[in-house]
Protein backbone atom coordinates (compact mmCIF):
# COMPACT_ATOMS: atom_id res chain seq x y z
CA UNK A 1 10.14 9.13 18.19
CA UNK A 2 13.38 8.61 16.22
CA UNK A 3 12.40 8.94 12.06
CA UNK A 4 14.39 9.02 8.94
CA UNK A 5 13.65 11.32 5.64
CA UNK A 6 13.52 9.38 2.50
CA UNK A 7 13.45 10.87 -1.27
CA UNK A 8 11.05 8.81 -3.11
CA UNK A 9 10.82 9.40 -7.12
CA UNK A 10 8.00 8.52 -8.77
CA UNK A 11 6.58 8.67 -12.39
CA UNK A 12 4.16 11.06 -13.17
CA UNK A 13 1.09 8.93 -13.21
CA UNK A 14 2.11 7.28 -10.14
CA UNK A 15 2.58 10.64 -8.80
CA UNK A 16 -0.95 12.27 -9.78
CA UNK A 17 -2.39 8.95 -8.49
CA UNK A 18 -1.10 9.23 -4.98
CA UNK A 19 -2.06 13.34 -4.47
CA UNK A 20 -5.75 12.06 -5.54
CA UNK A 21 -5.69 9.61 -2.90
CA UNK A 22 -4.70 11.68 -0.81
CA UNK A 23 -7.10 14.64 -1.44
CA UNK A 24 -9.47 12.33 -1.57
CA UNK A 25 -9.26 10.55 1.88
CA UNK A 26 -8.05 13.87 3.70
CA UNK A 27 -4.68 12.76 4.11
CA UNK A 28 -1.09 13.52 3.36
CA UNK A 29 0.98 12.01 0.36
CA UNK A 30 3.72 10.79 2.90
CA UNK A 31 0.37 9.45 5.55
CA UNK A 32 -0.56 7.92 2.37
CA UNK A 33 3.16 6.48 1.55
CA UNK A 34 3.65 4.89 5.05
CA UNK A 35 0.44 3.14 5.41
CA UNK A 36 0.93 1.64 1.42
CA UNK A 37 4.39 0.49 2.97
CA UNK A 38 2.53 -0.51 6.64
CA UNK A 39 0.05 -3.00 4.54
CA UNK A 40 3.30 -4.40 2.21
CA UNK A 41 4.83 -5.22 5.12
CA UNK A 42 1.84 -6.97 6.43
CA UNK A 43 1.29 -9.01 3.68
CA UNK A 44 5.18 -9.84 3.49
CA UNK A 45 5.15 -11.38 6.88
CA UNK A 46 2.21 -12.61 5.97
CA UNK A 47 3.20 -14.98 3.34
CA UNK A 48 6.48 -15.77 4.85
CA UNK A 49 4.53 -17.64 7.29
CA UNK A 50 2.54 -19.60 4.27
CA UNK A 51 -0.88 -16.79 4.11
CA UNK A 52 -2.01 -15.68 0.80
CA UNK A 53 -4.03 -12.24 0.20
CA UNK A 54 -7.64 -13.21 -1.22
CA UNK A 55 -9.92 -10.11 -2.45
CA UNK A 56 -13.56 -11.41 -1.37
CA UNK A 57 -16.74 -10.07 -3.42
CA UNK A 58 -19.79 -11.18 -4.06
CA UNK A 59 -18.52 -14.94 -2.27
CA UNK A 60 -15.95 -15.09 -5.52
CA UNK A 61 -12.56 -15.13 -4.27
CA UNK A 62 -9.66 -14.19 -6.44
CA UNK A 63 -6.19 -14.46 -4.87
CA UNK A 64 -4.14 -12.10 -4.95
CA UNK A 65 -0.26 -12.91 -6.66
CA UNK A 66 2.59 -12.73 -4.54
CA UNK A 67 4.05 -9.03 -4.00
């Protein structure tokens, strides 16, 4: 498999955020990076084709605004 390196800069916060998420679900910052960018993709090609992203809990929806 053919794959490309990317340099991504982030703020700190954003930074600290994404090693805890990491840490915390046993994965890598960059595993972490291309499933974040996997699920905008998604939801991209999603609403291209008219979908909306709805959060369901407790039977209260609450759609999501466009990404």
């Amino acid at each position: 498999m053919s794959s490309s390196r990317l340099e991504v800069r982030l703020p700190d916060r954003l930074s600290e955020r994404l090693e805890l998420l990491a840490l915390s679900e046993g994965l890598t910052k960059t595993d972490v990076f291309r499933r974040a960018l996997a699920l905008y993709l998604l939801v991209k090609e999603r609403e291209e084709g008219g979908s909306t992203l709805q959060f369901v809990k407790d039977d209260q929806r609450e759609t999501l605004v466009s990404i």
